[in-house]
N, C-alpha and C. Protein backbone atom coordinates (compact mmCIF):
# COMPACT_ATOMS: atom_id res chain seq x y z
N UNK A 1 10.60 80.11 -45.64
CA UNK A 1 9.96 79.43 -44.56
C UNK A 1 10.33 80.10 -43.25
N UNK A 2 9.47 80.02 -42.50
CA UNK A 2 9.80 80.72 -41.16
C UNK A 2 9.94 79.57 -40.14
N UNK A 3 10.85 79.71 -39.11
CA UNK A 3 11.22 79.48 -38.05
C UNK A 3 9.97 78.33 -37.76
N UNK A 4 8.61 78.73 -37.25
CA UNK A 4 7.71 78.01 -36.98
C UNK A 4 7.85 76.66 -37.95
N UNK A 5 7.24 77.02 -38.84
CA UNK A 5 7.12 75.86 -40.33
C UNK A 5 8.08 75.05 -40.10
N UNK A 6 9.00 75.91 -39.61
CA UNK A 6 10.30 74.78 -40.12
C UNK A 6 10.27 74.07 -38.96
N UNK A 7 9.97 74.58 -37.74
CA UNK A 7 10.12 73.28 -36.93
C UNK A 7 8.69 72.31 -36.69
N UNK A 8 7.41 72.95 -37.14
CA UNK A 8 6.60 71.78 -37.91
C UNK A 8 7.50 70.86 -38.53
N UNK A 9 7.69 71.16 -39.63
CA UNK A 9 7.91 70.20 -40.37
C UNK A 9 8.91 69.38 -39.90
N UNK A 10 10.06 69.71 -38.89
CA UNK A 10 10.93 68.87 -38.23
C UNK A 10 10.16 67.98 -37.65
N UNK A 11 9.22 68.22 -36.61
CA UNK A 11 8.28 67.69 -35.70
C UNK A 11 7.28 66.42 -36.40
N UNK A 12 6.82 66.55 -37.38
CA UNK A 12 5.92 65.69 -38.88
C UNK A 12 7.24 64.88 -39.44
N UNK A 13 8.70 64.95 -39.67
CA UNK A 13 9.68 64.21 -40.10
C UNK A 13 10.14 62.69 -39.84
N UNK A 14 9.99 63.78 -37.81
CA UNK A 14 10.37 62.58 -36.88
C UNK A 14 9.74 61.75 -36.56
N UNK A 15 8.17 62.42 -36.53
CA UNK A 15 6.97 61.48 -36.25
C UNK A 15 6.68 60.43 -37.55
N UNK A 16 6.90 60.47 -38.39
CA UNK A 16 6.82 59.90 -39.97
C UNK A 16 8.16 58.71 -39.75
N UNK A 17 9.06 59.02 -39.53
CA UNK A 17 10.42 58.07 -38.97
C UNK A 17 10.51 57.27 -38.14
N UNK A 18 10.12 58.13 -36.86
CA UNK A 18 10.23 57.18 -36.02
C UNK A 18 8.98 56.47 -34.66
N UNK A 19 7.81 56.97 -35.34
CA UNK A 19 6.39 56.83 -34.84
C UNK A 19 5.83 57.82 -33.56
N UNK A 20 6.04 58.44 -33.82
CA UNK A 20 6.33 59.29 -32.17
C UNK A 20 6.45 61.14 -32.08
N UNK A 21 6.55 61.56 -31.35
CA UNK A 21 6.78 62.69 -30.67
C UNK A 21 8.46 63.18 -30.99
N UNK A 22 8.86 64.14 -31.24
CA UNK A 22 9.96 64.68 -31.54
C UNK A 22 10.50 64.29 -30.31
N UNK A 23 9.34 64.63 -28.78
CA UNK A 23 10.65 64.96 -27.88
C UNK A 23 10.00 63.68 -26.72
N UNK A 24 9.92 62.51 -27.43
CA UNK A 24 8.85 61.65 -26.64
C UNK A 24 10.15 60.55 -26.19
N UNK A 25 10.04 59.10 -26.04
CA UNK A 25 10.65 58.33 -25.88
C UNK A 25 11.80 58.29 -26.57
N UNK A 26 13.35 57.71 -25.36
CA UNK A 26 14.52 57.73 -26.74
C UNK A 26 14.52 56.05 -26.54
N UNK A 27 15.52 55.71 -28.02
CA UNK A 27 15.58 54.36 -28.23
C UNK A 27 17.32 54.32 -28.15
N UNK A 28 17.62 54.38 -26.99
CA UNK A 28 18.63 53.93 -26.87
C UNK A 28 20.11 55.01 -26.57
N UNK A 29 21.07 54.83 -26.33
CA UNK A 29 21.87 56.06 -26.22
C UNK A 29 21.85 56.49 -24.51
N UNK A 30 22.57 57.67 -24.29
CA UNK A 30 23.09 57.69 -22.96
C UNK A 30 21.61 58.04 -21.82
N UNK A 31 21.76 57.64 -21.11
CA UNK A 31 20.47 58.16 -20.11
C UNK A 31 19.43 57.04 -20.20
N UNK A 32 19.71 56.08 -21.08
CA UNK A 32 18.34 55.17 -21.09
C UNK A 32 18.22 54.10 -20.53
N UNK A 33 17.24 53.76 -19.83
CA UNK A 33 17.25 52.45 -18.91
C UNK A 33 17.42 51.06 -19.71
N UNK A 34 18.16 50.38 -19.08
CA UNK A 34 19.02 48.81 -19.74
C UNK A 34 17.72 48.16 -19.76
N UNK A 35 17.40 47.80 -20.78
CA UNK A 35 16.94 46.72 -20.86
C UNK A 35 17.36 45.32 -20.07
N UNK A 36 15.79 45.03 -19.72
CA UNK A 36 15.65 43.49 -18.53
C UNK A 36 15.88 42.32 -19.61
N UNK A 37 17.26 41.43 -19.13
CA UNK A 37 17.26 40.41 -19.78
C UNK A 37 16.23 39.17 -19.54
N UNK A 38 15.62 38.08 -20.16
CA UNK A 38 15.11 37.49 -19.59
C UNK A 38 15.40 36.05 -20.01
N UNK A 39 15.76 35.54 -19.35
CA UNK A 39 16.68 34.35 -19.08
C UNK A 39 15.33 32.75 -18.61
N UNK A 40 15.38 31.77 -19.03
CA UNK A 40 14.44 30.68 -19.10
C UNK A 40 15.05 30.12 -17.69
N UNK A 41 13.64 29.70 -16.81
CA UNK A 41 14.24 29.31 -15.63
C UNK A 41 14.96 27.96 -15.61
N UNK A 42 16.04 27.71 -14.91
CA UNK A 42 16.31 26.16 -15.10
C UNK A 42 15.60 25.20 -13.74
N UNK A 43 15.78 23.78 -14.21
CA UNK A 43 15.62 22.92 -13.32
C UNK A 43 16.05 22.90 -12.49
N UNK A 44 16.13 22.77 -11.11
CA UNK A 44 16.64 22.35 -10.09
C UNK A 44 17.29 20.88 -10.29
N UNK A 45 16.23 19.74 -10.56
CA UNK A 45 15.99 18.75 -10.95
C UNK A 45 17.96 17.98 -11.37
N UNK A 46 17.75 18.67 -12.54
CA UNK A 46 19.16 17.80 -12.93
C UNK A 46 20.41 18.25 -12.50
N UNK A 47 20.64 20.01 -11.99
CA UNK A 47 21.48 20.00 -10.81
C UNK A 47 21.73 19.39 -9.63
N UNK A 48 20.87 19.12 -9.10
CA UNK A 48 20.53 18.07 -7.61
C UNK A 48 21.06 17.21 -8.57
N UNK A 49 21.07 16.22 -9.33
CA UNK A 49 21.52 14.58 -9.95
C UNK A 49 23.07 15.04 -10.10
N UNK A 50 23.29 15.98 -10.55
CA UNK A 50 24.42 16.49 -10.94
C UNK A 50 25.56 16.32 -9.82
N UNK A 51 24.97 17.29 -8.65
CA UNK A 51 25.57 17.32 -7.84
C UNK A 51 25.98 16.28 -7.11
N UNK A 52 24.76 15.22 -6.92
CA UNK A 52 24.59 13.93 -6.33
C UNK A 52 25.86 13.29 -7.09
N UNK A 53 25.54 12.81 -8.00
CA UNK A 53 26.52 12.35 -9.12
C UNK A 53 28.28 12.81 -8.76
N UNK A 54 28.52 13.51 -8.21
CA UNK A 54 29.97 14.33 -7.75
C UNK A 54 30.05 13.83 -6.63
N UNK A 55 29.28 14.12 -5.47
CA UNK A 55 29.31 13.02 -4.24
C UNK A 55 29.49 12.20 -4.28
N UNK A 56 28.51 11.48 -5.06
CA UNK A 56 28.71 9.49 -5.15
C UNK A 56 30.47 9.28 -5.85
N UNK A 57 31.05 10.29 -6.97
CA UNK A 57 32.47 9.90 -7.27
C UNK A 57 33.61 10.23 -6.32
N UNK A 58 33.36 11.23 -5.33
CA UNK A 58 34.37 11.32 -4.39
C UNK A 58 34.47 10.12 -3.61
N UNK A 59 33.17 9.62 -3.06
CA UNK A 59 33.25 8.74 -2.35
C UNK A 59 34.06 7.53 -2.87
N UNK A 60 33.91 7.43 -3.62
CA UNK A 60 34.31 6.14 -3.97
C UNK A 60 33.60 5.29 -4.57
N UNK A 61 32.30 5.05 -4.22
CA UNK A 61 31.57 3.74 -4.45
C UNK A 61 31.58 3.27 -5.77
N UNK A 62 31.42 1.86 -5.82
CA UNK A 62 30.79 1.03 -7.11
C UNK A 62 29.94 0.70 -6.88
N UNK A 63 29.28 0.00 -7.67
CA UNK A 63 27.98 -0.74 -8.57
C UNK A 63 28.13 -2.29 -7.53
N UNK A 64 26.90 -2.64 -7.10
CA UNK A 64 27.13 -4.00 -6.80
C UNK A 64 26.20 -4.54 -7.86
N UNK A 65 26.58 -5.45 -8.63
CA UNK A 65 25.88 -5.93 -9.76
C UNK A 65 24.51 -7.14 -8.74
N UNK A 66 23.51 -7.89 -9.61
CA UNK A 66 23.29 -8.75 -9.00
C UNK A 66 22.09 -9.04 -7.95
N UNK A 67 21.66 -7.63 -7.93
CA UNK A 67 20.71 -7.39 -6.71
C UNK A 67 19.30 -7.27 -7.19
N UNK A 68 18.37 -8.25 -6.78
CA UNK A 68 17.33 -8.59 -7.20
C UNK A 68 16.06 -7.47 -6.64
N UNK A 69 16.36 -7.69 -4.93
CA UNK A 69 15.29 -6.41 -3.95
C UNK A 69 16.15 -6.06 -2.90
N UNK A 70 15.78 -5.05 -2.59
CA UNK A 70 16.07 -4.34 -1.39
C UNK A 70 14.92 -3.93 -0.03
N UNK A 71 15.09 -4.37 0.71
CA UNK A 71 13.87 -4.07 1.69
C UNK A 71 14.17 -3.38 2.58
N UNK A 72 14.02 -2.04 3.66
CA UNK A 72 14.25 -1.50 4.59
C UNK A 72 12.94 -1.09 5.31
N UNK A 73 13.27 -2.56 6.49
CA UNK A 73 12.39 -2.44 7.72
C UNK A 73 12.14 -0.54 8.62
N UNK A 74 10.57 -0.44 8.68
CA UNK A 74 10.68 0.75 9.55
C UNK A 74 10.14 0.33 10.64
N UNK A 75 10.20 1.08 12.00
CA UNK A 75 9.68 0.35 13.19
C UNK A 75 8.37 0.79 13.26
N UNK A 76 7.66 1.73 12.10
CA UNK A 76 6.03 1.34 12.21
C UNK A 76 5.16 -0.10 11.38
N UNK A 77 6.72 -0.88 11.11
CA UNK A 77 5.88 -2.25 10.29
C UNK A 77 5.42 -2.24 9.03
N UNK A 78 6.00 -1.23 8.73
CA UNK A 78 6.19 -1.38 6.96
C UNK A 78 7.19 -1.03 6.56
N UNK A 79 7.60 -1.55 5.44
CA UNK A 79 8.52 -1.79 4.39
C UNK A 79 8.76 -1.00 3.06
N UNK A 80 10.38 -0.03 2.93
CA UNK A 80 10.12 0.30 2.12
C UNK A 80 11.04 -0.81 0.83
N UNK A 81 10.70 -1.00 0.26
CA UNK A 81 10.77 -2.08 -1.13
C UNK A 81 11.11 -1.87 -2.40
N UNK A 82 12.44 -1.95 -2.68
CA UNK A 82 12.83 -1.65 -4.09
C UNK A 82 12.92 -2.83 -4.99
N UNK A 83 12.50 -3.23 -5.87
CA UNK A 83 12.55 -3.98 -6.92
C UNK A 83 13.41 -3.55 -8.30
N UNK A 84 14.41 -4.60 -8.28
CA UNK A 84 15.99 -4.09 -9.21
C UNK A 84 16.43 -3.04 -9.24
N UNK A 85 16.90 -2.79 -8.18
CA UNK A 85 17.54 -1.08 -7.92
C UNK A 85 19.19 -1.19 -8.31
N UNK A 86 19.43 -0.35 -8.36
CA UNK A 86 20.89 0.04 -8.64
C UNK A 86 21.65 0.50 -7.32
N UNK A 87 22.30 -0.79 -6.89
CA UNK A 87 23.37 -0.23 -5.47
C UNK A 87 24.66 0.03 -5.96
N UNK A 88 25.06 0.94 -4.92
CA UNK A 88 26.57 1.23 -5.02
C UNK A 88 26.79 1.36 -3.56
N UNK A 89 28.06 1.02 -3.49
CA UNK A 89 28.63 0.72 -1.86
C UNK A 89 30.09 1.63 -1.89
N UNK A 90 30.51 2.35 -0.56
CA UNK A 90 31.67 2.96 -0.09
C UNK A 90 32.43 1.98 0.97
N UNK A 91 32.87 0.98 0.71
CA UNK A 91 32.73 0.15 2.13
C UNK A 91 33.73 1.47 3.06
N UNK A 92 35.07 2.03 2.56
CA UNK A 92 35.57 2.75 3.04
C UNK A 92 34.94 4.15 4.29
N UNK A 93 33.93 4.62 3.38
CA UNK A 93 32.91 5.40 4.08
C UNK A 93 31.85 4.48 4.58
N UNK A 94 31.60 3.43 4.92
CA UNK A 94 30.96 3.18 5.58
C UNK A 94 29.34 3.35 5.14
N UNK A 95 29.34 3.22 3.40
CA UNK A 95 27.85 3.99 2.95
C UNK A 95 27.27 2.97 1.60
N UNK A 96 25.91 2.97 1.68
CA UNK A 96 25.42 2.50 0.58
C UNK A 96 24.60 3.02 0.12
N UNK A 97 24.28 3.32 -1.54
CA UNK A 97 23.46 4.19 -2.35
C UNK A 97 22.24 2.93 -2.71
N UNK A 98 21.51 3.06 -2.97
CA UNK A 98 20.27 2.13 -3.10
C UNK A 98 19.44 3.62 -4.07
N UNK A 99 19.14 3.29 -4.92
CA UNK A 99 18.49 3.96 -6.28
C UNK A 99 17.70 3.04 -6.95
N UNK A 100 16.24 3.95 -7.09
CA UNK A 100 15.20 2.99 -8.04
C UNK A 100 13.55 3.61 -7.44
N UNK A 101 12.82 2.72 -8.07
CA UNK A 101 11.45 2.53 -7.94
C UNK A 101 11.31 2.15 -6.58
N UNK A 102 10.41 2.83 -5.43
CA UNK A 102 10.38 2.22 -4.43
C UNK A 102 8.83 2.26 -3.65
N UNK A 103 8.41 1.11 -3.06
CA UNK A 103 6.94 1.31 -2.63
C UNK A 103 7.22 1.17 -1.17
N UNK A 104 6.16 1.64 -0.54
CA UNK A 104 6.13 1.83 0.65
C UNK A 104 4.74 0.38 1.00
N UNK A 105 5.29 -0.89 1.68
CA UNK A 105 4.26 -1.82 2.02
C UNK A 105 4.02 -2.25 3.22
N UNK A 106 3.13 -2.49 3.90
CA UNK A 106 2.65 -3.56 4.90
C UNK A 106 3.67 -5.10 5.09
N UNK A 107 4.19 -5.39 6.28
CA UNK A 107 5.13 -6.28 6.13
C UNK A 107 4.24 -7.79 5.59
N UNK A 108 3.01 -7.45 5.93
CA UNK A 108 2.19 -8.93 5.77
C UNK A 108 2.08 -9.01 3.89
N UNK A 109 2.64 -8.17 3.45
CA UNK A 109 2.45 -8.26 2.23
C UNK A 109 3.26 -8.90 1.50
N UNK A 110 4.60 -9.01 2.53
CA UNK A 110 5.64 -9.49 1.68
C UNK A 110 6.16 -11.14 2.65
N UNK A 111 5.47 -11.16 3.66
CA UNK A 111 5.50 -12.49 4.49
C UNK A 111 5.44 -13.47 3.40
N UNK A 112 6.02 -14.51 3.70
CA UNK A 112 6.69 -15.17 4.12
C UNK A 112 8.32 -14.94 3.09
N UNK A 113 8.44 -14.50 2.53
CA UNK A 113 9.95 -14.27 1.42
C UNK A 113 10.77 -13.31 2.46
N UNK A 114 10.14 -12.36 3.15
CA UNK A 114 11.56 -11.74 3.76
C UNK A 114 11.44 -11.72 5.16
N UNK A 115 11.30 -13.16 6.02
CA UNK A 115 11.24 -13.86 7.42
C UNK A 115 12.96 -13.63 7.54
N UNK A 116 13.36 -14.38 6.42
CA UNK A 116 15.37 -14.71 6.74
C UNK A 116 16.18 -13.30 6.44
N UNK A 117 15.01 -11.69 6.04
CA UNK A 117 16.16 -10.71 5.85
C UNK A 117 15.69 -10.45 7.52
N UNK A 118 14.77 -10.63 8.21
CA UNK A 118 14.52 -9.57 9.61
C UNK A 118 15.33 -10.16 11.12
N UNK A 119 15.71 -9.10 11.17
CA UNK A 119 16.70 -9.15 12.90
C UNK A 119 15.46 -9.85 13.54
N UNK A 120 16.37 -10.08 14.55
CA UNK A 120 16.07 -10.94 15.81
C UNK A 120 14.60 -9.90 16.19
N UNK A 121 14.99 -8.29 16.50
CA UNK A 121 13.93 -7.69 17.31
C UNK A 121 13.05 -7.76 16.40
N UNK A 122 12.69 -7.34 14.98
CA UNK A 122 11.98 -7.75 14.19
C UNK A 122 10.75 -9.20 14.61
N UNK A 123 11.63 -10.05 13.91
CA UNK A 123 10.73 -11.33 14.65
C UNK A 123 10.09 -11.40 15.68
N UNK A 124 10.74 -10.89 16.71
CA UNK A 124 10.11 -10.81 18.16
C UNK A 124 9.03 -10.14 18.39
N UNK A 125 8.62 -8.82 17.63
CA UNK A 125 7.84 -7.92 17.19
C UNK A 125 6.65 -8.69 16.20
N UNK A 126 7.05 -9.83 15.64
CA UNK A 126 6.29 -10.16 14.14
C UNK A 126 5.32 -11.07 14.88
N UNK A 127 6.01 -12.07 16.27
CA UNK A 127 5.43 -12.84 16.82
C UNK A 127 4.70 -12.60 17.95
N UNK A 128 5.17 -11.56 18.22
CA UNK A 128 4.11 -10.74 19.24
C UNK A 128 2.47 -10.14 18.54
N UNK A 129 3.23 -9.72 17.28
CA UNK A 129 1.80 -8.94 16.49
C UNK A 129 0.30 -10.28 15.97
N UNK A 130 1.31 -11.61 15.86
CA UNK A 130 1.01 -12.66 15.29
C UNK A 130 0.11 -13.23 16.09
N UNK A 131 0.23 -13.17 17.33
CA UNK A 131 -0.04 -13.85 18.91
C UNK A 131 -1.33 -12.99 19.20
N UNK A 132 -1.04 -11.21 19.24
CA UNK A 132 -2.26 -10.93 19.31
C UNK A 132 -3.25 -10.96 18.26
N UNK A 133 -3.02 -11.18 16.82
CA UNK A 133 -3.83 -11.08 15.76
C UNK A 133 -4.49 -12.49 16.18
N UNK A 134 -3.76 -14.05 16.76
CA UNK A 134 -4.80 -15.16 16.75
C UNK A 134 -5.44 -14.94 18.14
N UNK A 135 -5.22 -14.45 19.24
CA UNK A 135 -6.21 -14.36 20.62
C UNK A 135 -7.01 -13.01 19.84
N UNK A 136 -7.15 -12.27 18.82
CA UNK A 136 -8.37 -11.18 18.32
C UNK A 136 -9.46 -12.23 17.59
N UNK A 137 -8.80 -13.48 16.62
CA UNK A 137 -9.48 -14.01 15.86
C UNK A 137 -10.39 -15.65 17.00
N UNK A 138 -9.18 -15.68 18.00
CA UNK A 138 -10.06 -16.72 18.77
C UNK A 138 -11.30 -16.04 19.61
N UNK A 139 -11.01 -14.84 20.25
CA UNK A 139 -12.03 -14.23 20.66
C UNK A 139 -12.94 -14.15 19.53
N UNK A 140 -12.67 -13.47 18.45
CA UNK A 140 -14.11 -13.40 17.19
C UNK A 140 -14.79 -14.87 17.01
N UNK A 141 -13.61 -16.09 17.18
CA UNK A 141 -14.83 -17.30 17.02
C UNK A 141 -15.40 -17.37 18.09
N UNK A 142 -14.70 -17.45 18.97
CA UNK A 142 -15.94 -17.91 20.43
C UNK A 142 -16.87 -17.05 20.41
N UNK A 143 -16.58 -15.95 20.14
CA UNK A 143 -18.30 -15.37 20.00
C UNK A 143 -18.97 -15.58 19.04
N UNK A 144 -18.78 -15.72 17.96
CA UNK A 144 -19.70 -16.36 16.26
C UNK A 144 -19.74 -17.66 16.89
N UNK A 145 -19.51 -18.57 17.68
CA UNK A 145 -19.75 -19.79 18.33
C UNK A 145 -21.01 -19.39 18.80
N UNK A 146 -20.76 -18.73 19.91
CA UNK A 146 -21.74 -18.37 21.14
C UNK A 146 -23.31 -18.17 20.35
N UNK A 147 -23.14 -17.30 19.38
CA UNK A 147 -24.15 -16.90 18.51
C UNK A 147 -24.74 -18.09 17.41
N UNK A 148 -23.81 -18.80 17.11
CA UNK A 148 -24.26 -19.82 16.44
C UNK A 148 -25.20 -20.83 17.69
N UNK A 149 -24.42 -20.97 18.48
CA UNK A 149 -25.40 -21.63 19.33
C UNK A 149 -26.75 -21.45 20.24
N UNK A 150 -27.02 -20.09 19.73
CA UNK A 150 -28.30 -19.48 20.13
C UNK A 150 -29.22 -19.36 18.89
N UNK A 151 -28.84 -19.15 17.66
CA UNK A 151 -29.31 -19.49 16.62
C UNK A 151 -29.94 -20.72 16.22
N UNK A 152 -28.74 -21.36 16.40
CA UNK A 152 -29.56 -23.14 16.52
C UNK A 152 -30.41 -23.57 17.05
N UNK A 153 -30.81 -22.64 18.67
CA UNK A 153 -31.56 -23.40 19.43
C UNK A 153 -33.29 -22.60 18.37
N UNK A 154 -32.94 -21.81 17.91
CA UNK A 154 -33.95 -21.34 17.64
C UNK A 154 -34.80 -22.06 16.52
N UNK A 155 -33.85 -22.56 15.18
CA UNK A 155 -34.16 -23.66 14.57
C UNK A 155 -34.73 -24.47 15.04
N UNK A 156 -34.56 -25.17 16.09
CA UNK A 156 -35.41 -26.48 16.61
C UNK A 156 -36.10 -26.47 17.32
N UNK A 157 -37.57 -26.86 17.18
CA UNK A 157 -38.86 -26.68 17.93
C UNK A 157 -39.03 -27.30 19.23
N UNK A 158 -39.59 -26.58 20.02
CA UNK A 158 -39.54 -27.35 21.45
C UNK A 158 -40.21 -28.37 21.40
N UNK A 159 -39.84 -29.10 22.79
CA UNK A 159 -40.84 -30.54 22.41
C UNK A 159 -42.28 -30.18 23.25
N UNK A 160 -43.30 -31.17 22.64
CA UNK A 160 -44.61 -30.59 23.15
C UNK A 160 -44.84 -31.45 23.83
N UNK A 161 -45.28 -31.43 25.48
CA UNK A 161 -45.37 -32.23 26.84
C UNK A 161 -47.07 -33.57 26.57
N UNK A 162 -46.61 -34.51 26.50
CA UNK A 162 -47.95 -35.26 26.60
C UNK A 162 -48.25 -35.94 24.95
N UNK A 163 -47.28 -35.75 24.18
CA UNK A 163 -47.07 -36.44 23.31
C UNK A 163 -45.99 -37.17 22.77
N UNK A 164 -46.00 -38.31 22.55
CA UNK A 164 -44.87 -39.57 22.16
C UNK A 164 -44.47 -39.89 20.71
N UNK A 165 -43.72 -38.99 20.22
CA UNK A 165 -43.46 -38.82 18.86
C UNK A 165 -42.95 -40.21 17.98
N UNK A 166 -42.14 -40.94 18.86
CA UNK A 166 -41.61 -42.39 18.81
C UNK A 166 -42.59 -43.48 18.46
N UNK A 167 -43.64 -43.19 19.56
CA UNK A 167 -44.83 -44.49 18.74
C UNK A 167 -45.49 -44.12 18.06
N UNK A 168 -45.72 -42.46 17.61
CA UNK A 168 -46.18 -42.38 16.02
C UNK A 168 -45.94 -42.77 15.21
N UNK A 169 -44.51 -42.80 15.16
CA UNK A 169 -43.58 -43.18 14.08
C UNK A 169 -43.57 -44.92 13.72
N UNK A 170 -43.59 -45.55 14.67
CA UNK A 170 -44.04 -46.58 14.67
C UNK A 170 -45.27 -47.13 14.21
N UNK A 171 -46.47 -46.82 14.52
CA UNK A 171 -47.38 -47.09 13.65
C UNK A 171 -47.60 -46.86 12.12
């Protein structure tokens, strides 16, 4: 065999072995670029709880058992509203955790049950809003008045001059 042949046939060996070119791609060994690991992204999600969770134990706080709602007045007049939340209190720090389901409502929604949680300025605010909502609704009747009473007149026929409806009726 000569020189040539023989390195044919080296060339047909490698390609038969290892799918490829004698002098094509290497699989591995010095000079070759590392392979990219690829790693599944994590949540943010349960780190943040995690972390939270480490805060809330430094502090201190417990559990106040017992708590039915929670309401926190905003000064645009609605309410945000938790129904059976889970409190925990620092009285030391000066802090309370309030956790749960929470809706964001209109205070008229929850009138009359939480009159005895609202401050003084509150009320003062509730009865001011109250005051102008009945001078909006007395103005709306006096005018559906006004209109009713132009309506009415229209219902009833004028009287016609030179006739005595009374001693018709009579005969």
């Amino acid at each position: 065999m000569t020189e040539t042949e023989m390195e044919a046939a080296r060339k047909a060996m490698i390609a038969k072995r290892f799918g490829g070119k004698a002098g094509g791609a290497k699989m591995g060994g010095k000079g070759t670029m590392r392979r990219v690991k690829k790693t599944a992204s994590k949540s943010s999600a349960g780190e943040t709880d995690r972390k939270l969770a480490g805060v809330v134990k430094k502090l201190g706080a417990t559990n106040i058992p017992g708590i039915e709602e929670v309401n926190l007045f905003k000064d645009d007049g609605k309410v945000i509203h938790f129904v059976n939340p889970k409190v925990q209190a620092s009285i030391a720090a000066n802090t309370y955790i309030i956790s749960g389901n929470a809706d964001t409502v209109g205070l008229e929604t929850l009138l009359p049950g939480v009159v005895s949680q609202m401050g003084p300025e509150m009320i003062q605010n509730l009865q001011a809003q109250m005051q102008a909502m009945g001078a909006g609704m007395a103005a709306n009747a006096n005018a559906n008045a006004v209109a009713d009473d132009d309506s009415d007149d229209d219902d009833v026929p004028d009287l016609v001059e030179g006739q005595d409806f009374e001693a018709a009726s009579n005969n």
